[in-house]
Protein backbone atom coordinates (compact mmCIF):
# COMPACT_ATOMS: atom_id res chain seq x y z
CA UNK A 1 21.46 21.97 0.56
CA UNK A 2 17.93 20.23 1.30
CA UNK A 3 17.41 17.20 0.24
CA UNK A 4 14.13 15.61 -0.54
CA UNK A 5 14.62 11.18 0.43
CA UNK A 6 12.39 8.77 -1.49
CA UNK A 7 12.47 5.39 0.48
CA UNK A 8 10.98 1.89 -0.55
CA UNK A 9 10.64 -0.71 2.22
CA UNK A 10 10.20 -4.43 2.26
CA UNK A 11 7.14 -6.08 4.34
CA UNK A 12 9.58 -6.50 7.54
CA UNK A 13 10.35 -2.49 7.15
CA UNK A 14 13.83 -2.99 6.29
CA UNK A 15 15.16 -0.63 3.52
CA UNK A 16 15.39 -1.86 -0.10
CA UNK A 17 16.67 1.08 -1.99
CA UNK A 18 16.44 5.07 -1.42
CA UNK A 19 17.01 8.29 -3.46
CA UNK A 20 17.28 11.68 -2.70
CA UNK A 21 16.57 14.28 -4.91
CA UNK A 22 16.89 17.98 -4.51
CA UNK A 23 14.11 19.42 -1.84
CA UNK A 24 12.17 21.35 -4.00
CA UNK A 25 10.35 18.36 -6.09
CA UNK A 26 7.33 16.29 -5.72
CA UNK A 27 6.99 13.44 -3.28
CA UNK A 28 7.06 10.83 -6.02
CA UNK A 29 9.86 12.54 -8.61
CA UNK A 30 11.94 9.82 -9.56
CA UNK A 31 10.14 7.43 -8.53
CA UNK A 32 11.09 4.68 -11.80
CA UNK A 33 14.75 5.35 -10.68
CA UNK A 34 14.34 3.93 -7.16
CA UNK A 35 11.37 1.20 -7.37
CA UNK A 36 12.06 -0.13 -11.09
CA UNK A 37 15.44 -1.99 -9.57
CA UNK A 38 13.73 -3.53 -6.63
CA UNK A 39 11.13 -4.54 -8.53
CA UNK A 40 13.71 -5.98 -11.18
CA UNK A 41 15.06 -7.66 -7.82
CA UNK A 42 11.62 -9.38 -7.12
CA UNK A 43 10.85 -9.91 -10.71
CA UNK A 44 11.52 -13.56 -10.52
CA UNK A 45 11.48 -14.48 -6.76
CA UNK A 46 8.00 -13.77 -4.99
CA UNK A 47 4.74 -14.65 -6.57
CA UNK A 48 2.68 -12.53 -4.74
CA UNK A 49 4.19 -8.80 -4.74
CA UNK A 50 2.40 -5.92 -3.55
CA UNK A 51 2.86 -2.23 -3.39
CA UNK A 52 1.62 0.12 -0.73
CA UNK A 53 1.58 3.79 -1.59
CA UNK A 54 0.63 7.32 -0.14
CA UNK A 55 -1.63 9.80 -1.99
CA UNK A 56 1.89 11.21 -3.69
CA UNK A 57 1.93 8.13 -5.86
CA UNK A 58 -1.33 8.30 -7.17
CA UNK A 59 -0.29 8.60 -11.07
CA UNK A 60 -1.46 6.63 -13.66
CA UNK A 61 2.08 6.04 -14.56
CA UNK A 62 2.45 4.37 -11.24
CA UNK A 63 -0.49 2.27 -12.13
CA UNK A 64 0.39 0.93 -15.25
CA UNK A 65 3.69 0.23 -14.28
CA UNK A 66 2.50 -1.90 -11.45
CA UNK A 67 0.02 -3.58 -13.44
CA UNK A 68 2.34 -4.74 -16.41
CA UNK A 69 4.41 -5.98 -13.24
CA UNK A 70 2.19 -8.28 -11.94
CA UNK A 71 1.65 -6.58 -8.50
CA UNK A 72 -1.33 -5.82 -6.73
CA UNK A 73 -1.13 -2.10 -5.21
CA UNK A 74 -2.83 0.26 -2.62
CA UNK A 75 -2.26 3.50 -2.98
CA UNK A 76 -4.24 6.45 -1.12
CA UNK A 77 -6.05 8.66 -3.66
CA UNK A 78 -6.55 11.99 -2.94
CA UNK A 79 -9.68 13.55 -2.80
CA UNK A 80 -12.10 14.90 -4.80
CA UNK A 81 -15.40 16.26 -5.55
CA UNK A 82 -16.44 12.75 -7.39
CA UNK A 83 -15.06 10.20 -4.47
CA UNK A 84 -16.94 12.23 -2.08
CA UNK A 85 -20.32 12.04 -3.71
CA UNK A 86 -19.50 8.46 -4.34
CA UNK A 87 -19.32 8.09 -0.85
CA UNK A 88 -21.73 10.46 0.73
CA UNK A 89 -23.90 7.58 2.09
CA UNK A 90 -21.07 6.77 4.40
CA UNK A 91 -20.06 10.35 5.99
CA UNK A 92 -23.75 11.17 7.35
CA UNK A 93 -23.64 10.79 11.05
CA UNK A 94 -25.34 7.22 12.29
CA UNK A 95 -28.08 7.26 14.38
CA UNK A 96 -27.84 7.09 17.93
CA UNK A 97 -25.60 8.21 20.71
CA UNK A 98 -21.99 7.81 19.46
CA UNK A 99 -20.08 4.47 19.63
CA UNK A 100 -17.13 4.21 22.20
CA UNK A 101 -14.92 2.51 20.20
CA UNK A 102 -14.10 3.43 16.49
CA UNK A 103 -16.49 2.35 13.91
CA UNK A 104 -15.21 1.22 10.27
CA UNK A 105 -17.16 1.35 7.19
CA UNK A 106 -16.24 0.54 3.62
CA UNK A 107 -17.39 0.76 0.16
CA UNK A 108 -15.87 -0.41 -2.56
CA UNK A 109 -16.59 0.72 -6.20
CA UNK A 110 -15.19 1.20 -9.55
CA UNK A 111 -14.28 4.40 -10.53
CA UNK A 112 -12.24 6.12 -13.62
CA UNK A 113 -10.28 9.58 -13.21
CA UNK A 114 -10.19 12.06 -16.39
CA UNK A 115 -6.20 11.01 -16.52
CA UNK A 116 -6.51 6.97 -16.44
CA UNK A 117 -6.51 5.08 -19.33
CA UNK A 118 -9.00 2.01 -17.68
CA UNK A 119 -11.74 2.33 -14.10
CA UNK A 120 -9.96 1.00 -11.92
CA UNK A 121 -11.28 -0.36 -7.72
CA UNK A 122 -11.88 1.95 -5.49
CA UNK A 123 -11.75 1.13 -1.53
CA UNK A 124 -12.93 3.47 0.30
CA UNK A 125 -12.57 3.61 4.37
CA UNK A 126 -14.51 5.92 7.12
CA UNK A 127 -13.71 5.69 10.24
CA UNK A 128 -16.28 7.00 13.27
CA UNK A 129 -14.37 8.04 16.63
CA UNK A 130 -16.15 9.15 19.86
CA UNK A 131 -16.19 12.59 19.90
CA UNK A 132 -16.43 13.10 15.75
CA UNK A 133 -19.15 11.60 15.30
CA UNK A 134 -19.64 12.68 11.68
């Protein structure tokens, strides 16, 4: 049998809870199961509470249900045709021989998919390394 784990780790990387479900399902199945009891946990403890996320958690569901908790969230959105044009500005190649060390550049922007119910903020990192220069 192949098993599929779904983990959820504080901020000192210990675990909090895990599941695992059967190996053929989506990286975020079941995911109310595992996080709604630590954040039940957390409900009344910590004022700040965030949530860090890969793209496998970007669903709307997710959102809300962070929102209505109180926490702030970062989750990795995967890409599309409509985030890329919003960024196009920042994946030309910059001018000049390229940089040694890696370059960062950001843009932040509001942005609404077909499936959420409210635009939400969008972060959006590029990073320039020697050698891939665009």
């Amino acid at each position: 049998m192949c098993y599929h784990p779904l983990f959820v780790f504080n901020q000192f990387g210990d675990l909090e809870r895990c599941g695992l479900r059967p190996g053929n399902v989506h990286s975020a199945a079941d995911w109310r199961d595992v996080l709604e009891p630590v954040v039940a946990r957390y409900r009344h403890r910590m004022k700040r509470r965030y949530f860090r996320g890969a793209a496998a958690y970007a669903n709307p569901g997710i959102y809300e249900f962070l929102e209505a908790e109180g926490y702030k969230y970062t989750i990795r959105l995967p890409t599309n045709a409509v985030l890329q044009q919003r960024i196009g500005w920042l994946l030309t190649r910059p001018i000049g021989r390229p940089p040694n060390q890696v370059r960062r550049y950001y843009a932040s922007f509001s942005y609404q998919a077909a499936s959420w119910n409210k635009a939400r903020r969008v972060v959006a990192k590029v990073a320039v390394h020697r050698g891939n220069p665009g």
